[in-house]
C-alpha atoms as a PDB file:
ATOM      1  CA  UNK A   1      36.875 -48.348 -97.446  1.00  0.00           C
ATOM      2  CA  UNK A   2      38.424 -48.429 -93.854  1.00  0.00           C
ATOM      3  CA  UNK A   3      41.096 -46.368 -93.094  1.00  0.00           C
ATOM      4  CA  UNK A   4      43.501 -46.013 -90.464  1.00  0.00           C
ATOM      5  CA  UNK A   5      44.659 -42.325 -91.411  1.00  0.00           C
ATOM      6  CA  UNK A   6      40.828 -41.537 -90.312  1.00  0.00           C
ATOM      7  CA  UNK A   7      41.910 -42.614 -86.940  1.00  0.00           C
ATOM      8  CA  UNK A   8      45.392 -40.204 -86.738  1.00  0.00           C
ATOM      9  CA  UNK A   9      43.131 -37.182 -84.557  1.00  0.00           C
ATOM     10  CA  UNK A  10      41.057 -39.575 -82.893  1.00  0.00           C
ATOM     11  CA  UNK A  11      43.189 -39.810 -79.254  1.00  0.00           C
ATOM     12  CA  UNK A  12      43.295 -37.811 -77.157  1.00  0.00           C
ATOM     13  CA  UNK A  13      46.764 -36.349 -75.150  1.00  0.00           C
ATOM     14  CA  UNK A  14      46.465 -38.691 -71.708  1.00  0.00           C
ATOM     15  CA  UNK A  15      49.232 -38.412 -68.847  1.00  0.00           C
ATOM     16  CA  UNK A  16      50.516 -41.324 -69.409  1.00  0.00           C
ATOM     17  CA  UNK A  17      50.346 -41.644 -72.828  1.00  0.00           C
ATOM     18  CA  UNK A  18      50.496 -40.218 -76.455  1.00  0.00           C
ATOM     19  CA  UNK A  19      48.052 -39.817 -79.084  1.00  0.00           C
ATOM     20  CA  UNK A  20      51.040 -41.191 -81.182  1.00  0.00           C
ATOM     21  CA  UNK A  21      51.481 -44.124 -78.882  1.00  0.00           C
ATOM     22  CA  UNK A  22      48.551 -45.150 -79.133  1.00  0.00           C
ATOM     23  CA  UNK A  23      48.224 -44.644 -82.840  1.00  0.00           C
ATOM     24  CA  UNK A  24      50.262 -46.659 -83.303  1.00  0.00           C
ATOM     25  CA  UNK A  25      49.144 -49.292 -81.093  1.00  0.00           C
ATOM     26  CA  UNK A  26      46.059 -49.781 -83.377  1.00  0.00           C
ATOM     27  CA  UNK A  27      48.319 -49.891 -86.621  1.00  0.00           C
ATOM     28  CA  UNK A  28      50.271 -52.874 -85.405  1.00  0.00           C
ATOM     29  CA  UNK A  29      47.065 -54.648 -84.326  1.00  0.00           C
ATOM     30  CA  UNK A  30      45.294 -53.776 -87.945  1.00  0.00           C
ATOM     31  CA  UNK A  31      48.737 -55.100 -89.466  1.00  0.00           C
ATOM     32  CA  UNK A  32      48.627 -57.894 -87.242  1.00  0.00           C
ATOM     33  CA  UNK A  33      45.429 -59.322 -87.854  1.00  0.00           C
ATOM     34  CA  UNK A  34      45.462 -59.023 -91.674  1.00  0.00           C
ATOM     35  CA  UNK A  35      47.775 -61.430 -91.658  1.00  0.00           C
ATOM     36  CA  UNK A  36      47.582 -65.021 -92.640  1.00  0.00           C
ATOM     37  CA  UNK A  37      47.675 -67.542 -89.873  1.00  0.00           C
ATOM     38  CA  UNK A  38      51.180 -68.873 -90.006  1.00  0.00           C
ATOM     39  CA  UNK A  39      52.590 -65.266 -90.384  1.00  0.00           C
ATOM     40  CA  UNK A  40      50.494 -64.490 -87.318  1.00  0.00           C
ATOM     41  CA  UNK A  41      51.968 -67.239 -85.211  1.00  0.00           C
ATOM     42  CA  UNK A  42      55.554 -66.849 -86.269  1.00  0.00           C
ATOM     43  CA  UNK A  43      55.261 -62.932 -85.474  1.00  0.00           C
ATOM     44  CA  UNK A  44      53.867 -63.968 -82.321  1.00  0.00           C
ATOM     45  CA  UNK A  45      56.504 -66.788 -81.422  1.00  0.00           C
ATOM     46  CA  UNK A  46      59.696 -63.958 -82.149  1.00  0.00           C
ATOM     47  CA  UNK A  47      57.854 -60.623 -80.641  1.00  0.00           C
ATOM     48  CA  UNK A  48      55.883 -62.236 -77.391  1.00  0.00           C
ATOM     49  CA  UNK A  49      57.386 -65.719 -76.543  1.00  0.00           C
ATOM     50  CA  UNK A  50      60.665 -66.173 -74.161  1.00  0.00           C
ATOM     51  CA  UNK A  51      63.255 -68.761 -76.073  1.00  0.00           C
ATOM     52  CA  UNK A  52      62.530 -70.871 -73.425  1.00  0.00           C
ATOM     53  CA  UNK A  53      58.671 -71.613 -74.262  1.00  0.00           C
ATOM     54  CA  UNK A  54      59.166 -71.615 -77.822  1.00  0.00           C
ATOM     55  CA  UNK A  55      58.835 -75.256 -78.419  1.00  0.00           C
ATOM     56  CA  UNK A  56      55.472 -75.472 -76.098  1.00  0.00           C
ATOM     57  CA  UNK A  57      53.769 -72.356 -77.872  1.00  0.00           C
ATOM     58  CA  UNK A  58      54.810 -74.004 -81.212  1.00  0.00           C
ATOM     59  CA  UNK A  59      52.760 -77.106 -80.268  1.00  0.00           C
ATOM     60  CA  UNK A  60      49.696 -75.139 -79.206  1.00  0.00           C
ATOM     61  CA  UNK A  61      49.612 -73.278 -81.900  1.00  0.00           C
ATOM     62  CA  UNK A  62      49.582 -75.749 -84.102  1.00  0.00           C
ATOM     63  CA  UNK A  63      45.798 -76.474 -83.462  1.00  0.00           C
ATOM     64  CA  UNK A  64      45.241 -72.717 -83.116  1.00  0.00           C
ATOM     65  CA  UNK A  65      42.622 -71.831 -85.782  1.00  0.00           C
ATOM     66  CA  UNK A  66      43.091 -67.905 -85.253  1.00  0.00           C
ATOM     67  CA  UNK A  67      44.762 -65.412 -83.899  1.00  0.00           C
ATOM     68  CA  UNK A  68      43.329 -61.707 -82.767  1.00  0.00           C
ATOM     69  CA  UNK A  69      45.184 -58.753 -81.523  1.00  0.00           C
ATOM     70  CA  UNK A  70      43.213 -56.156 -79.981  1.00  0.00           C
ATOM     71  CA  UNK A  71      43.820 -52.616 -78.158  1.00  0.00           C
END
């Protein structure tokens, strides 16, 4: 079974960034894309799309058959 844990000691420290950071970074992409597809695009609209472009990404996503969040 996949596991994030097994990733925890996988970073390395960078300069400009954190093991933890980046971590982390993977976590809210697994999280992210075990979601269903309206979760996805709602979580989307609220954490990524300006107030003003809501209506417009709500129409394209409408047809959108899948979201994917990589790192």
């Amino acid at each position: 079974m996949y596991s994030l844990y097994g990733k925890l000691f996988k970073y390395r420290e960078r300069e400009q960034r954190s093991p933890l950071e980046d971590y982390l970074t993977e976590c809210l992409a697994d999280l992210f894309n075990r979601l269903d597809l309206t979760a996805q695009a709602s979580f989307t609209s609220r954490i990524f799309i300006p107030m003003s472009l809501q209506g417009w990404f709500e129409e394209r996503s409408a047809s959108t058959k899948s979201f994917r969040m990589e790192t």
